[in-house]
Structure formats: structure tokens, C-alpha cells
PDB file of N, CA and C in Angstrom:
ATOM      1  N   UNK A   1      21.077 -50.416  30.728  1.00  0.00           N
ATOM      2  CA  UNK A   1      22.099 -49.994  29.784  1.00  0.00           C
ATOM      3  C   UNK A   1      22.175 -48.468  29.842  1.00  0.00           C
ATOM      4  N   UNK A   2      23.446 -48.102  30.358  1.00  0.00           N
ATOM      5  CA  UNK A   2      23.697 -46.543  30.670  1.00  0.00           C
ATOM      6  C   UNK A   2      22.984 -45.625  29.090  1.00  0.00           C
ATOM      7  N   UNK A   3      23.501 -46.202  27.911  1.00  0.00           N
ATOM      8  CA  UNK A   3      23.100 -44.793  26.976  1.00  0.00           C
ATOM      9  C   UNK A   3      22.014 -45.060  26.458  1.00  0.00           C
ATOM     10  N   UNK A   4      20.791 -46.429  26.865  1.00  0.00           N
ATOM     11  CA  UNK A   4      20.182 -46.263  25.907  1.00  0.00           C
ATOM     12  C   UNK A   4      18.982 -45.275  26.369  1.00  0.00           C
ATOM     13  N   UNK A   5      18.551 -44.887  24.880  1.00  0.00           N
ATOM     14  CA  UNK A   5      17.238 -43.859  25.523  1.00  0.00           C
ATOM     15  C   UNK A   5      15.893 -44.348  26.209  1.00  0.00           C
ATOM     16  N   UNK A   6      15.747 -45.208  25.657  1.00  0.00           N
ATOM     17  CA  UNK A   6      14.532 -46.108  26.443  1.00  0.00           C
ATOM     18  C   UNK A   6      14.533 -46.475  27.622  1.00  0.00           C
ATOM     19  N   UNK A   7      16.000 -46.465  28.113  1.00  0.00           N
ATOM     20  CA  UNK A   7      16.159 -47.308  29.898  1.00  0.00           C
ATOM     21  C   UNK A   7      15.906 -45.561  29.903  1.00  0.00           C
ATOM     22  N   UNK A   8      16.441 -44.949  29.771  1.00  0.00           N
ATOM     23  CA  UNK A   8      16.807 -43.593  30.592  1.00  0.00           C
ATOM     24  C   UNK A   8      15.205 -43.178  30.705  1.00  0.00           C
ATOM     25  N   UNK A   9      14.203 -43.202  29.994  1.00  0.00           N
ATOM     26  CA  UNK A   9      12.955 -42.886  29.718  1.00  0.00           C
ATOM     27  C   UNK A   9      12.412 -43.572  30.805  1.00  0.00           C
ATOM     28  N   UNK A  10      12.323 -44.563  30.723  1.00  0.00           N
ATOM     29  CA  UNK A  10      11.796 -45.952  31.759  1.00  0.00           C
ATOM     30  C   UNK A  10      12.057 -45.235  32.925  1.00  0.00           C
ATOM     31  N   UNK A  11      13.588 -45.017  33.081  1.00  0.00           N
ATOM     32  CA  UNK A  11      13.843 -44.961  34.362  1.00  0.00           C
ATOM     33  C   UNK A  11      13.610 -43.045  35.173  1.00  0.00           C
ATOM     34  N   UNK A  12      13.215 -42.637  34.427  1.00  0.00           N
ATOM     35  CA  UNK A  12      12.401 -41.099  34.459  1.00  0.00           C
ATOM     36  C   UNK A  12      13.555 -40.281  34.081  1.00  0.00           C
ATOM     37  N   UNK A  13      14.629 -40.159  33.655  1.00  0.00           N
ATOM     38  CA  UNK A  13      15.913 -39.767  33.372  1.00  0.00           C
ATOM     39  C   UNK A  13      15.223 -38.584  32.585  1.00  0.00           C
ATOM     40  N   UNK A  14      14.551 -38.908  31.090  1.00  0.00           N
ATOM     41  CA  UNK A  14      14.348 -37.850  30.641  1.00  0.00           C
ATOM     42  C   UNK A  14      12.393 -37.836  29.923  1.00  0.00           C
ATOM     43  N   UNK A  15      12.147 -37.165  30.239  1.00  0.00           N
ATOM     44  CA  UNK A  15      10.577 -36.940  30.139  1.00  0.00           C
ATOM     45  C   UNK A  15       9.967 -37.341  28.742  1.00  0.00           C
ATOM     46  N   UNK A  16       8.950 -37.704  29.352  1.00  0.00           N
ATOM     47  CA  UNK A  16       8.139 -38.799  28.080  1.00  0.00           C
ATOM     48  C   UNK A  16       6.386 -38.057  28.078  1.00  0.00           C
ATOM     49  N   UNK A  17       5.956 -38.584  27.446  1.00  0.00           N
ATOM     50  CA  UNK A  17       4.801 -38.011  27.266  1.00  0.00           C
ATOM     51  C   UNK A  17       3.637 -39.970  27.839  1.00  0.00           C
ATOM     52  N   UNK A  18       4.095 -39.758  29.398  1.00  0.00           N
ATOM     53  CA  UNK A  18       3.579 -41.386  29.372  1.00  0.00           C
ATOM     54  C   UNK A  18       2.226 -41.221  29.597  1.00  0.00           C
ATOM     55  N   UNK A  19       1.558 -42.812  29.085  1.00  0.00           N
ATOM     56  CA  UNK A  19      -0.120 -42.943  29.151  1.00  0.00           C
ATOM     57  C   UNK A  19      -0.401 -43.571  30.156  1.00  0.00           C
ATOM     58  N   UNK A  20       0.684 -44.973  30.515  1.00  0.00           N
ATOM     59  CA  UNK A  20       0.283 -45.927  31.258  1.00  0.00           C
ATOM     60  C   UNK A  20       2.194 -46.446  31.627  1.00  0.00           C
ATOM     61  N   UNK A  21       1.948 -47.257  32.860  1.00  0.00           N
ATOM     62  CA  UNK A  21       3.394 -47.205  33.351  1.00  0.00           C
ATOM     63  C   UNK A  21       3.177 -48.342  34.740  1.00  0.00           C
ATOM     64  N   UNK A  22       3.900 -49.415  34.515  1.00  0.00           N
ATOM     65  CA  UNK A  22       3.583 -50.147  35.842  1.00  0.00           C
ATOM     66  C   UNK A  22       5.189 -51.295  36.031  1.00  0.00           C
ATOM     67  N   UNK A  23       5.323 -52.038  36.685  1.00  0.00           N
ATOM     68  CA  UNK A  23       6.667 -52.381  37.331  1.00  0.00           C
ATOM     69  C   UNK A  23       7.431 -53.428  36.186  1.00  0.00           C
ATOM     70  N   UNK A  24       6.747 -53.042  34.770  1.00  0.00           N
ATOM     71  CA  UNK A  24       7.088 -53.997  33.998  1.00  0.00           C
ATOM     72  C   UNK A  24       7.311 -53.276  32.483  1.00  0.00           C
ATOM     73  N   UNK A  25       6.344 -52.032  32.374  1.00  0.00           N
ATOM     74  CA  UNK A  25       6.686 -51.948  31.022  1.00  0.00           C
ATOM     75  C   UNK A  25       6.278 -50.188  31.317  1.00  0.00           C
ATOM     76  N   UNK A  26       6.801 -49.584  30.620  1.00  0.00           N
ATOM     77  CA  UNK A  26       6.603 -47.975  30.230  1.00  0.00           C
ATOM     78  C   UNK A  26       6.041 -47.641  28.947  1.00  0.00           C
ATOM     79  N   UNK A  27       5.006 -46.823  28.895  1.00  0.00           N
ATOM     80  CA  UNK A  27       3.575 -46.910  27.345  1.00  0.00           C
ATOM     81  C   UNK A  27       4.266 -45.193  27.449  1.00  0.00           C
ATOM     82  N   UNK A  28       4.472 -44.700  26.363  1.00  0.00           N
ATOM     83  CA  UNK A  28       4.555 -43.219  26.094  1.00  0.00           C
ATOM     84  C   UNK A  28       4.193 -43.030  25.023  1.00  0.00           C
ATOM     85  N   UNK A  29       3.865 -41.436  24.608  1.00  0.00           N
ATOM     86  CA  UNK A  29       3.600 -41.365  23.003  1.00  0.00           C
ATOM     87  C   UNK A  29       4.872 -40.770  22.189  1.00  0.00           C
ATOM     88  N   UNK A  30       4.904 -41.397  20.676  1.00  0.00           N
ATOM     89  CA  UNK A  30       5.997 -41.186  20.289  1.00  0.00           C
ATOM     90  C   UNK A  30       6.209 -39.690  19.668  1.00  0.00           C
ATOM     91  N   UNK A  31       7.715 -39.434  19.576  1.00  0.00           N
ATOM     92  CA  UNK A  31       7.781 -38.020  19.803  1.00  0.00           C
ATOM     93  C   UNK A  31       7.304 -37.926  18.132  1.00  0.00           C
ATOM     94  N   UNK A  32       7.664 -38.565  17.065  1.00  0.00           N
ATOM     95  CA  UNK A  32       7.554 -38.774  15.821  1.00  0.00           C
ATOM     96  C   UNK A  32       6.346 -39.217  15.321  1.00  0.00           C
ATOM     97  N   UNK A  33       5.002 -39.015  15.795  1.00  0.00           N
ATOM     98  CA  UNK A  33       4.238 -39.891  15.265  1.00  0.00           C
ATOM     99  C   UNK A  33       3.787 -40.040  13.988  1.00  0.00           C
ATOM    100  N   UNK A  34       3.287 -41.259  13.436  1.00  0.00           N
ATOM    101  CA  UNK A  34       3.133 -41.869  12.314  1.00  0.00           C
ATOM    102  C   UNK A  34       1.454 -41.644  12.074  1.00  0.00           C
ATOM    103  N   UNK A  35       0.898 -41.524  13.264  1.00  0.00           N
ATOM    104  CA  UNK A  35      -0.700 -41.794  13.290  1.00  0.00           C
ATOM    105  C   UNK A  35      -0.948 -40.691  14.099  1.00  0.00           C
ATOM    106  N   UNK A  36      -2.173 -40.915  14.320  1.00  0.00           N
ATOM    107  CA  UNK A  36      -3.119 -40.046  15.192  1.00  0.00           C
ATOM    108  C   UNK A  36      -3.057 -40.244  16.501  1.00  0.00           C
ATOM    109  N   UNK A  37      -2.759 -41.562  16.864  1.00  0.00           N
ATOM    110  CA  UNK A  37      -2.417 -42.323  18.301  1.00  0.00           C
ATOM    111  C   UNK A  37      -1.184 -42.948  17.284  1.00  0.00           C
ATOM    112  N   UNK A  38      -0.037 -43.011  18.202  1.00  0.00           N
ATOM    113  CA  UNK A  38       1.361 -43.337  17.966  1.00  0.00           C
ATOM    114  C   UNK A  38       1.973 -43.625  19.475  1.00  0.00           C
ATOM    115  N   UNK A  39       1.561 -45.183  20.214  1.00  0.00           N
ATOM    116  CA  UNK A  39       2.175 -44.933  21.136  1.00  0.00           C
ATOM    117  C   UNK A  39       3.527 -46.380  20.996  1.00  0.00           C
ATOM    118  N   UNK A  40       4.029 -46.241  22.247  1.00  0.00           N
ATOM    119  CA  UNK A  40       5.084 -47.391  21.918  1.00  0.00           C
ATOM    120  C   UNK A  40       5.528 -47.721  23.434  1.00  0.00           C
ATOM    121  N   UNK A  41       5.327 -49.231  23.415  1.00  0.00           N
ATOM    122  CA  UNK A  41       5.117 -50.263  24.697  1.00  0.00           C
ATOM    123  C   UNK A  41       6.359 -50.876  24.782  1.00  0.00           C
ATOM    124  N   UNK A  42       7.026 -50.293  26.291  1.00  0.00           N
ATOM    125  CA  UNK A  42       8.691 -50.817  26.093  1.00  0.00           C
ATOM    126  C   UNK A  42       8.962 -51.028  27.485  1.00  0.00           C
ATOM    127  N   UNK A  43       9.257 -52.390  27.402  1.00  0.00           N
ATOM    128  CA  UNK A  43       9.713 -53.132  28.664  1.00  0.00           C
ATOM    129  C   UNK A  43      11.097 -52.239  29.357  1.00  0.00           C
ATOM    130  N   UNK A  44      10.723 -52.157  30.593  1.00  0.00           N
ATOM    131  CA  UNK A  44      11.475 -51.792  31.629  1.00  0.00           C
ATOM    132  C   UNK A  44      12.867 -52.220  31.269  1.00  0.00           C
ATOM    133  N   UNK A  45      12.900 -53.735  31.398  1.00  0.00           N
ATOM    134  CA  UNK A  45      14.018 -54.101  31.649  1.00  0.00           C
ATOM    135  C   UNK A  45      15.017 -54.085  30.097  1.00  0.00           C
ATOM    136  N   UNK A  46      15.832 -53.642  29.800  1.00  0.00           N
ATOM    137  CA  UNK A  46      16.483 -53.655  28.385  1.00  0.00           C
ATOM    138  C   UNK A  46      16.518 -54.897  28.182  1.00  0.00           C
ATOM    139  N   UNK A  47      16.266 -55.109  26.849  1.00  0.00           N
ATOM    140  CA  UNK A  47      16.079 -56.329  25.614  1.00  0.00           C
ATOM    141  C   UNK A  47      16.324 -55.629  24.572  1.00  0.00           C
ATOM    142  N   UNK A  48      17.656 -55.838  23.759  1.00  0.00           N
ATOM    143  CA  UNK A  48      17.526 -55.104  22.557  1.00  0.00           C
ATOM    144  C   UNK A  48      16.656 -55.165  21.475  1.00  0.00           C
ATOM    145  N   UNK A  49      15.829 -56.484  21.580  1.00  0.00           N
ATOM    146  CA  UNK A  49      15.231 -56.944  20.586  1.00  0.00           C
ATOM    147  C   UNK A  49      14.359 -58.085  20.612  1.00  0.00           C
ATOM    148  N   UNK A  50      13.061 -58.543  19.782  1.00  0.00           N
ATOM    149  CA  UNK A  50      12.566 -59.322  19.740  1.00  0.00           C
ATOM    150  C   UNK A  50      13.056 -60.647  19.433  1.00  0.00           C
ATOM    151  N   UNK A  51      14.471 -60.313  18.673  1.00  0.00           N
ATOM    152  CA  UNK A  51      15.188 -61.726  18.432  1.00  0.00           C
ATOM    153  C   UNK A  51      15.890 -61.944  19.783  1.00  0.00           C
ATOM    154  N   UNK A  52      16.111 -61.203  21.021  1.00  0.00           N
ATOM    155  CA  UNK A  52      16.579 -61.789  22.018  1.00  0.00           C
ATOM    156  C   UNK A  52      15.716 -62.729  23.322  1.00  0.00           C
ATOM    157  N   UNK A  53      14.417 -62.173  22.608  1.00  0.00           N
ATOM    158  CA  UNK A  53      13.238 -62.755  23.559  1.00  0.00           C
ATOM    159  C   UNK A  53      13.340 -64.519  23.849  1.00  0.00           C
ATOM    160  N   UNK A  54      13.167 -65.088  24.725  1.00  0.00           N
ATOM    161  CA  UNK A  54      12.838 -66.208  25.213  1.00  0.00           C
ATOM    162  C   UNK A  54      11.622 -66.706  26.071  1.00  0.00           C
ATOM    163  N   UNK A  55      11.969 -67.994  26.300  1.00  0.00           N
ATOM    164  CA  UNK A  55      10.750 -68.867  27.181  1.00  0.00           C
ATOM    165  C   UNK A  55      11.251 -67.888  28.953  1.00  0.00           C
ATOM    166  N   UNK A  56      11.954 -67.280  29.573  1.00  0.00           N
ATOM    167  CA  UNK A  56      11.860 -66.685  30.334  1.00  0.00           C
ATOM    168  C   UNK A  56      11.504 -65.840  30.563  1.00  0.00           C
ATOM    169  N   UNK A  57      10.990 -64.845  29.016  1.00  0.00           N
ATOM    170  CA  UNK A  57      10.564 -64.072  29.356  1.00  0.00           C
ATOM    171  C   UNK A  57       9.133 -64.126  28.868  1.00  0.00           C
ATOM    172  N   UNK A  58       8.528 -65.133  28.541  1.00  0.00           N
ATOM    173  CA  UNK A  58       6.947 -65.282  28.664  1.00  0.00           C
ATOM    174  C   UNK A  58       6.216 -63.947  28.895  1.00  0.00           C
ATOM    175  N   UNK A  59       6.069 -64.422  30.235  1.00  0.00           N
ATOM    176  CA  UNK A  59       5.329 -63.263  31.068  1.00  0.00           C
ATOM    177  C   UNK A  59       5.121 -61.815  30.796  1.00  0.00           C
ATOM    178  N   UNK A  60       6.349 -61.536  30.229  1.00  0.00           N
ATOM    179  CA  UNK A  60       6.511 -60.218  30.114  1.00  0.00           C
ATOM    180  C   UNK A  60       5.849 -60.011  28.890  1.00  0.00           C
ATOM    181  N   UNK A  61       5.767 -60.753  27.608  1.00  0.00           N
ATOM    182  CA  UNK A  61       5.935 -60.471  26.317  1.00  0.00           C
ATOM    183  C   UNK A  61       4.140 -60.593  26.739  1.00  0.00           C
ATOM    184  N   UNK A  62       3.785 -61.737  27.452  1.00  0.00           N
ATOM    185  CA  UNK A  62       2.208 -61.572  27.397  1.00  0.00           C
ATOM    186  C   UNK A  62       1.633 -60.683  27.728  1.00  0.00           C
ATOM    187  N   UNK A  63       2.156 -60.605  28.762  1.00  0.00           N
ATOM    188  CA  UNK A  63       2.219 -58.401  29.426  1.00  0.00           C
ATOM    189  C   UNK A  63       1.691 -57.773  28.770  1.00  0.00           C
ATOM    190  N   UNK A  64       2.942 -57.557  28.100  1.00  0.00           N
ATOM    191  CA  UNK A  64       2.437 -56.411  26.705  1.00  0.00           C
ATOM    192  C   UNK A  64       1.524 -56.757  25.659  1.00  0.00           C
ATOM    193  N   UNK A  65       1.148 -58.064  25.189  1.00  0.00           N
ATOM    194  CA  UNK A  65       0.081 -57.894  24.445  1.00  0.00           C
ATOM    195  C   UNK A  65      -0.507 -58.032  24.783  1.00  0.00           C
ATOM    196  N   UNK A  66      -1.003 -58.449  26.454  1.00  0.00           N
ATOM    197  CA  UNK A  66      -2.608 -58.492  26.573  1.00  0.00           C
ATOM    198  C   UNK A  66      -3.236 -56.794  27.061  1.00  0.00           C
ATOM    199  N   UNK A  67      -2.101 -56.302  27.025  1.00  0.00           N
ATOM    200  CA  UNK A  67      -2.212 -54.623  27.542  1.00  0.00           C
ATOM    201  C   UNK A  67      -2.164 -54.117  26.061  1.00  0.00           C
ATOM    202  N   UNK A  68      -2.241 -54.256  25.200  1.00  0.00           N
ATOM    203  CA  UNK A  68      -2.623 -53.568  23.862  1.00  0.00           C
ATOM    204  C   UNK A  68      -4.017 -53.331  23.326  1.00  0.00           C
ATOM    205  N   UNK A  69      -4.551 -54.311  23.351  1.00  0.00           N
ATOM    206  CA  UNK A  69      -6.103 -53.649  23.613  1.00  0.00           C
ATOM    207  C   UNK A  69      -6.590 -52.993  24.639  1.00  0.00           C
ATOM    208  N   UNK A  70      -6.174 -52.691  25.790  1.00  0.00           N
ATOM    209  CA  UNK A  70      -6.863 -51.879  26.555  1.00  0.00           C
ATOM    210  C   UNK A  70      -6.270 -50.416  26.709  1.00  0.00           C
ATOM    211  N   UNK A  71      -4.775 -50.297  25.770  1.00  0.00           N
ATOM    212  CA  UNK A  71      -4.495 -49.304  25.600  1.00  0.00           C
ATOM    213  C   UNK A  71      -5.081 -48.574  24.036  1.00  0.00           C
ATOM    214  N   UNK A  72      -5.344 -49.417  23.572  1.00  0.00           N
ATOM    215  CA  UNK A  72      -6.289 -49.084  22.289  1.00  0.00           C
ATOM    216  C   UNK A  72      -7.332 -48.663  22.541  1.00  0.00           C
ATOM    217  N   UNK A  73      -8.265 -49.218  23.466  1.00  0.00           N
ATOM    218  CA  UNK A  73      -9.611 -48.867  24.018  1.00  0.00           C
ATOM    219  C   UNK A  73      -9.504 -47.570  24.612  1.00  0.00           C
ATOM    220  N   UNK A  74      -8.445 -47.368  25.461  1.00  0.00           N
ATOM    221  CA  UNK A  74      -8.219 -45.977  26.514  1.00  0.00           C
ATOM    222  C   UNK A  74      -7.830 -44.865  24.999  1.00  0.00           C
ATOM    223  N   UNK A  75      -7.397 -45.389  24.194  1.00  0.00           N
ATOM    224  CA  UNK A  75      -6.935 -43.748  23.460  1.00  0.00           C
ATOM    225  C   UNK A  75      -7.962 -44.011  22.242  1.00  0.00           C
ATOM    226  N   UNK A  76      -9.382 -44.719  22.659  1.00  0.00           N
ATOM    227  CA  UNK A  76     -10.570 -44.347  21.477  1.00  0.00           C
ATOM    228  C   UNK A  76     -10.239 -45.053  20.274  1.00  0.00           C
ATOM    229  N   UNK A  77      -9.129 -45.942  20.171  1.00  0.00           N
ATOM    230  CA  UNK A  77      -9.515 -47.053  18.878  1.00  0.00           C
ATOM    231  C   UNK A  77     -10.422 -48.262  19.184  1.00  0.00           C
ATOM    232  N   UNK A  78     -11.620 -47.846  19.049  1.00  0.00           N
ATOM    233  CA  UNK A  78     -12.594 -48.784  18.993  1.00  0.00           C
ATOM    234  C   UNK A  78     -12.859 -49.209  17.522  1.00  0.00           C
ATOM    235  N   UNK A  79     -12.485 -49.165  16.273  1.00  0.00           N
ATOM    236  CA  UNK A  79     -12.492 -49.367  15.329  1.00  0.00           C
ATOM    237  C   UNK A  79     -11.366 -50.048  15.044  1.00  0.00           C
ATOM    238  N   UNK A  80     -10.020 -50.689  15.536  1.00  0.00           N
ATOM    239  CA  UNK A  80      -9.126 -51.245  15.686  1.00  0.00           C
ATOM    240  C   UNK A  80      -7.873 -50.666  15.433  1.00  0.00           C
ATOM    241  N   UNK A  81      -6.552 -50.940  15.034  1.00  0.00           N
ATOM    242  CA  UNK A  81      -5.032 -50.411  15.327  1.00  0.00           C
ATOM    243  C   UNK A  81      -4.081 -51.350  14.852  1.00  0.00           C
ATOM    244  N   UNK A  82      -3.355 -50.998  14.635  1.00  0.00           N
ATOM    245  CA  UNK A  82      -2.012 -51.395  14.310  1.00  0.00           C
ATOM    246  C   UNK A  82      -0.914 -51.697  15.045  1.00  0.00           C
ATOM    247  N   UNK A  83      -0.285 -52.731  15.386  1.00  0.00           N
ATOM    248  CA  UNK A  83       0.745 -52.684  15.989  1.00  0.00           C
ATOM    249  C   UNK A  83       2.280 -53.565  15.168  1.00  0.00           C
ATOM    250  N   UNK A  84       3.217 -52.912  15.458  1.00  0.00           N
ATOM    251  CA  UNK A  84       4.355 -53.068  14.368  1.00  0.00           C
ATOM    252  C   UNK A  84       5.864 -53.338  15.731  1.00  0.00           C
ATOM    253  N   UNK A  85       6.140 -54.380  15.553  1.00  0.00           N
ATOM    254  CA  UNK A  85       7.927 -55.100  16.354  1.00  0.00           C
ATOM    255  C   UNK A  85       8.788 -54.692  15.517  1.00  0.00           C
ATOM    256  N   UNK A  86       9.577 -53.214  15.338  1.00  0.00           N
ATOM    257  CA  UNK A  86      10.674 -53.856  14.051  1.00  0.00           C
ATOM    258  C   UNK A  86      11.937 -54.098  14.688  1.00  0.00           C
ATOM    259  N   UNK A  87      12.673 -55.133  14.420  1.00  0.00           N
ATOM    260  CA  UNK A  87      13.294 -55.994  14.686  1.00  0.00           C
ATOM    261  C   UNK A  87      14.776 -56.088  14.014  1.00  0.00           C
ATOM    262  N   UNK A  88      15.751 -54.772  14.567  1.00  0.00           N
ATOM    263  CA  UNK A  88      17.216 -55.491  13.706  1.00  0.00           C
ATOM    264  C   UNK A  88      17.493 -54.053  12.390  1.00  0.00           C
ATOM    265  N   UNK A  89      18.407 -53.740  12.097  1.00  0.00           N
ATOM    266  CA  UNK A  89      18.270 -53.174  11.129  1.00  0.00           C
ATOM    267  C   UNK A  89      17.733 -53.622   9.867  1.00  0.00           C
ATOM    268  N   UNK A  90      17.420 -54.127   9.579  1.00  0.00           N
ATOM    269  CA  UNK A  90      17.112 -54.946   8.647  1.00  0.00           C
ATOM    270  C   UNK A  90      15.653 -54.773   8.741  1.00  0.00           C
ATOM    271  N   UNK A  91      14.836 -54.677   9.957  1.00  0.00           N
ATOM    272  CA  UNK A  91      13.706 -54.775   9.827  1.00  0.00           C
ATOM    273  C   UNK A  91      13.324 -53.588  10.409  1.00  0.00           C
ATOM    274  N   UNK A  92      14.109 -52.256   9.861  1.00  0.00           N
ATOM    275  CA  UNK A  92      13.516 -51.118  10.319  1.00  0.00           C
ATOM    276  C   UNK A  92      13.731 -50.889  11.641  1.00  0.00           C
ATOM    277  N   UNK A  93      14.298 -51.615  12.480  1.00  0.00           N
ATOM    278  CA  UNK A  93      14.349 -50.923  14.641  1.00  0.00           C
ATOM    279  C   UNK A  93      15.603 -49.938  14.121  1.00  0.00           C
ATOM    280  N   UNK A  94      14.999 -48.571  15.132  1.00  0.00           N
ATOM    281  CA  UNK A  94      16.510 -47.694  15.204  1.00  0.00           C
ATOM    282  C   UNK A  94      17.008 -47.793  16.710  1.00  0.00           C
ATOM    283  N   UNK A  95      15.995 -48.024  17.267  1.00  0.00           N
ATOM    284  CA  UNK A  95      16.360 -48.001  18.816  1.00  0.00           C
ATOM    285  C   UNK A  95      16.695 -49.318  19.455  1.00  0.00           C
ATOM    286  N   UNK A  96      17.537 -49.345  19.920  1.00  0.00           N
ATOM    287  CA  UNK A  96      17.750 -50.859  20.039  1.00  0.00           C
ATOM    288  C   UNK A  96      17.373 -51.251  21.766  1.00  0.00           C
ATOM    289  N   UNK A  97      16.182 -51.202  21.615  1.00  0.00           N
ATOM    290  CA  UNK A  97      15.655 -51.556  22.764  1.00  0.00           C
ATOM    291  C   UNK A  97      14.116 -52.265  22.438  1.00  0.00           C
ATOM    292  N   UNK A  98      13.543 -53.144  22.960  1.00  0.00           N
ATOM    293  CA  UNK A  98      12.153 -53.935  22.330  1.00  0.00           C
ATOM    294  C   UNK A  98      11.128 -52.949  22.714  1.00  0.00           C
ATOM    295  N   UNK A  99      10.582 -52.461  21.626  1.00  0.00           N
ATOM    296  CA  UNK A  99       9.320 -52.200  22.003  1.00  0.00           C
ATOM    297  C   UNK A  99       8.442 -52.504  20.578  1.00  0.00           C
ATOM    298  N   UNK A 100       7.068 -51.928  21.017  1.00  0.00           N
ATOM    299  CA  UNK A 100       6.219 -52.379  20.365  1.00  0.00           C
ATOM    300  C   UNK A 100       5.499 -51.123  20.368  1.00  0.00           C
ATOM    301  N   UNK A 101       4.866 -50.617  18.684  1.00  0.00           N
ATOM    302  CA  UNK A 101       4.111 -49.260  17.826  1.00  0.00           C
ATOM    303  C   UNK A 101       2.858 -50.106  18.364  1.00  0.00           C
ATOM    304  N   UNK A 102       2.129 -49.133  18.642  1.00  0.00           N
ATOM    305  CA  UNK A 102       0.857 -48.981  18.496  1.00  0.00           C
ATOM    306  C   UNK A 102       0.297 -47.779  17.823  1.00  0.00           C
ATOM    307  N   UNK A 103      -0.817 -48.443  16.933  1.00  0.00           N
ATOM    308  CA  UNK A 103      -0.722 -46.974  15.763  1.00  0.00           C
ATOM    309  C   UNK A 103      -2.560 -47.096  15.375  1.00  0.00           C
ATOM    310  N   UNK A 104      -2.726 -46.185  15.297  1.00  0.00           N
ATOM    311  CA  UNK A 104      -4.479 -45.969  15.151  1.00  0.00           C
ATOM    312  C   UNK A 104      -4.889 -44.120  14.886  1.00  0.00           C
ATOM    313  N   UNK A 105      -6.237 -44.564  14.057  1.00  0.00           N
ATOM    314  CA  UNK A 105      -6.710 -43.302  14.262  1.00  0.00           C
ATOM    315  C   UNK A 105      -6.746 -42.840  13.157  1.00  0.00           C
ATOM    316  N   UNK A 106      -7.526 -42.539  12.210  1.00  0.00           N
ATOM    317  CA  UNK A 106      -7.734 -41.801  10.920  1.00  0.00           C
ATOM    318  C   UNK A 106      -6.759 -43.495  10.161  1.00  0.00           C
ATOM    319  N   UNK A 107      -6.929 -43.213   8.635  1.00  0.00           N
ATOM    320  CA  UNK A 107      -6.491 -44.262   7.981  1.00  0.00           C
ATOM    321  C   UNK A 107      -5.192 -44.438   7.825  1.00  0.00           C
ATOM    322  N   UNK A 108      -4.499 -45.852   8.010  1.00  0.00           N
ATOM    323  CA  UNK A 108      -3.064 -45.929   7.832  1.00  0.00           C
ATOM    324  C   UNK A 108      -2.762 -46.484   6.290  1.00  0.00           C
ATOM    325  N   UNK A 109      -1.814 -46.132   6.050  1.00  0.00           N
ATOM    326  CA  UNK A 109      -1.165 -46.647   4.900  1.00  0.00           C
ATOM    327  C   UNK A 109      -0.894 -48.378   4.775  1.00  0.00           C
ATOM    328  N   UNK A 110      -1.339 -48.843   3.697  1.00  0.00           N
ATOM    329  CA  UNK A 110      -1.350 -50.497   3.326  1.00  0.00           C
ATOM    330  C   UNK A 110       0.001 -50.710   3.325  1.00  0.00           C
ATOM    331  N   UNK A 111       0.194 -51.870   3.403  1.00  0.00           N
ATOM    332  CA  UNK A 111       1.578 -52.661   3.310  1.00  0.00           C
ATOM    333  C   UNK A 111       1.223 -53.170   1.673  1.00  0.00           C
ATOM    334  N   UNK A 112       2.242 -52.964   0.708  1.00  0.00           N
ATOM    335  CA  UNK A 112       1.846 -53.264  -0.814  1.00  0.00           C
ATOM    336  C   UNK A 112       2.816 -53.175  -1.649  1.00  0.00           C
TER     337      UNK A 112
END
């Protein structure tokens, strides 16, 4: 998708601050962070959203979460992390592309 920022990122268009990067998903840290570690795990291929996900894309979605703990481990959350899908306006996404917060590091704020 020509304008979105995430393909353009993915696709090296415009510079990211990346951790980890392989033929499936692009890990950068966010420019806004929320935490101490603030990174965010976003599939290559555009998906606007977790509500567009399917049984085809399995693979991919396992991808990314079985690569969340070891990106937790690499940026020193050994005490554990947070990770947050928001999904839709409604559920907080501004970017309309799927990714996934990873958030750690000093204490986060409760859901309450």
C-alpha cells in the first residue's frame, strides 16, 4: 500500500530504528514510546488489521508470537512484558497496518 507508513518502513523507504528484521516481519522501536522498551512487530506484507487476519495467514501470526519472547529476552525483559493488538478505531489502532506493542521495562500502568 503506496501511503502507508509501515509498508514504506518495511520496505526501507524511510528509517526506523530496527532491532530485528527477516522476510516476514520488521521489529523497530517506537518513535513514541510508552515504556522503557517500546518496540512494535509488523508484518511485511500489509494487513490493516487483526480483524482481517485468517486461517491463511497462520504462519505468519505464529511468526510473530513465537518471536516475542525472544525479542523480550534480547532487549533484557527477563522479568516479563506486555504486549498490546489495537485493533480498529475503536480499539485504539491509529495506523492501519497490523502490528503488535511490545512494552517492558520499569513498571507499566494497570488496566482499571
Amino acid at each position: 500500500m503506496s501511503d502507508c507508513l509501515f509498508c514504506k518502513i518495511a520496505a526501507g523507504e524511510i528509517p526506523s530504528e530496527a532491532v530485528y528484521e527477516d522476510d516476514q516481519v520488521i521489529v523497530f522501536k517506537d518513535i513514541y514510546p510508552k515504556a522503557a522498551v517500546h518496540l512494535l512487530v509488523v508484518p511485511r506484507e500489509h494487513i490493516e488489521s487483526l480483524k482481517e487476519m485468517d486461517a491463511s495467514r497462520d504462519a505468519l501470526m505464529a511468526h510473530m508470537m513465537h518471536l516475542l519472547p525472544k525479542l523480550a529476552e534480547d532487549q533484557g525483559l527477563h522479568n516479563g512484558f506486555r504486549t498490546i493488538i489495537n485493533t480498529g478505531p475503536g480499539g485504539g489502532q491509529e495506523i492501519f497496518h497490523l502490528h503488535i506493542h511490545l512494552l517492558g521495562g520499569g513498571r507499566l500502568p494497570g488496566f482499571g
